[in-house]
Protein backbone atom coordinates (compact mmCIF):
# COMPACT_ATOMS: atom_id res chain seq x y z
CA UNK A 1 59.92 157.37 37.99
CA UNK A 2 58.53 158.07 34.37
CA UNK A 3 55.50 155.71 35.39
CA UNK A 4 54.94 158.09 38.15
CA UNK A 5 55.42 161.08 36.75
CA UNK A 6 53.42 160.58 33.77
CA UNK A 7 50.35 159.35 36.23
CA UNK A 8 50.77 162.45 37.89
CA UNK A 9 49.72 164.37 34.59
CA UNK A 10 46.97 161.89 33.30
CA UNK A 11 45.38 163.32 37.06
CA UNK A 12 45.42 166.66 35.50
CA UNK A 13 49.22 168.38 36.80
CA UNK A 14 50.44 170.39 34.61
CA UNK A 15 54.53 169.85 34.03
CA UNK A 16 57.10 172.34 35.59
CA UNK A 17 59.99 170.58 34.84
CA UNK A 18 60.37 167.72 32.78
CA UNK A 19 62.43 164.74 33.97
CA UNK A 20 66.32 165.35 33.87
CA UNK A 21 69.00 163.12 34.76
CA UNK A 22 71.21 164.41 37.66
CA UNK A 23 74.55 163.20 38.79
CA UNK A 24 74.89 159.68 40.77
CA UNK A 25 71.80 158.39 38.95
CA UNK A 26 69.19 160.34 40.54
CA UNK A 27 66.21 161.90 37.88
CA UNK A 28 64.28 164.60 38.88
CA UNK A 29 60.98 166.70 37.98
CA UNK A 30 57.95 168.56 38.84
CA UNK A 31 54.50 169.36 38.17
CA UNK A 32 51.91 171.60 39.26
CA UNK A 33 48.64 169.95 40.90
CA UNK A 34 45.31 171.40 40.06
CA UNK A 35 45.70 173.27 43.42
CA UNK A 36 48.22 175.09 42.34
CA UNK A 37 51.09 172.97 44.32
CA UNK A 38 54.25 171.99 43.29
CA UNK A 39 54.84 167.89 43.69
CA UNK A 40 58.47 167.02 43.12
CA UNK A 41 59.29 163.42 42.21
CA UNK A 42 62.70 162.04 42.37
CA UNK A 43 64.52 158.72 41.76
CA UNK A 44 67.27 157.99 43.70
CA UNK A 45 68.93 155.14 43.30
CA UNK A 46 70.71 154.86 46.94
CA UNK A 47 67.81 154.77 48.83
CA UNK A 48 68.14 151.88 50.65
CA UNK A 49 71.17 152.21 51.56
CA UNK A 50 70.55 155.97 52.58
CA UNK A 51 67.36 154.37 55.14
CA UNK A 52 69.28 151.40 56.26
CA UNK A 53 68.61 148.54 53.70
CA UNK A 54 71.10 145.69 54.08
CA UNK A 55 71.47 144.99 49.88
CA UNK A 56 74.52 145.37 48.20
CA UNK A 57 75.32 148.72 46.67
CA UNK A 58 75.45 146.95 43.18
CA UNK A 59 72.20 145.94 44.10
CA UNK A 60 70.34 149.30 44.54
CA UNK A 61 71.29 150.12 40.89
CA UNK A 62 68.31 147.62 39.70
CA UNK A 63 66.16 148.76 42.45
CA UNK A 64 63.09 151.42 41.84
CA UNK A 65 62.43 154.20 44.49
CA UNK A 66 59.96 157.07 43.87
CA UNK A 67 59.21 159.99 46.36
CA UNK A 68 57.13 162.53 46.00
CA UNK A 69 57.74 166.17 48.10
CA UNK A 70 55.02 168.41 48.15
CA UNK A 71 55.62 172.41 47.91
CA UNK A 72 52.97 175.22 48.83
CA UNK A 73 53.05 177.14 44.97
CA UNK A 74 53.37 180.83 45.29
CA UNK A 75 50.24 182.25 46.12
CA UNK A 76 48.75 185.37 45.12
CA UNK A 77 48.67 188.53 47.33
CA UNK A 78 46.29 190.08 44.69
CA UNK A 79 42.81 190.03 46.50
C-alpha cells in the first residue's frame, strides 16, 4: 500500500490523509489528484477471502491487496 500511495504523489496528488492503521489490519489514506479528486487507497488484508479466494485465512495475512476508490472533490459553486 505505501508503494502505491507514495506513486500516487510522485504523479503530482497532493496528501489528504496520510496512511493510518485501522483495526483487523486494514491501512487506509487519501490524496487529492491534480483534478481536484479524492483517490482513496486501502489495504485490506481479507480480500480474498471477502471475493471468494480458496487460501487459508493465515494465508491472506502475507498477501498484498491495493484498491483504489475514486471520489468527485467538492466543487465550487463560486462562478
Amino acid at each position: 500500500m505505501s508503494a502505491t500511495y507514495e506513486k500516487l504523489l510522485s504523479m503530482g496528488a497532493k496528501e489528504d490523509e496520510a496512511p493510518s492503521d485501522r483495526e483487523a489490519g486494514f491501512v487506509t489514506a487519501s490524496v487529492v489528484d491534480p483534478f481536484g479528486n479524492i483517490l482513496g487507497v486501502m489495504y485490506n488484508p481479507h480480500y480474498l477471502a471477502i471475493v471468494g479466494g480458496d487460501e487459508a485465512p493465515g494465508a491472506l495475512l502475507e498477501k498484498k491487496s491495493v484498491s483504489v476508490s475514486i471520489q468527485d472533490a467538492p466543487r465550487s459553486t463560486q462562478g
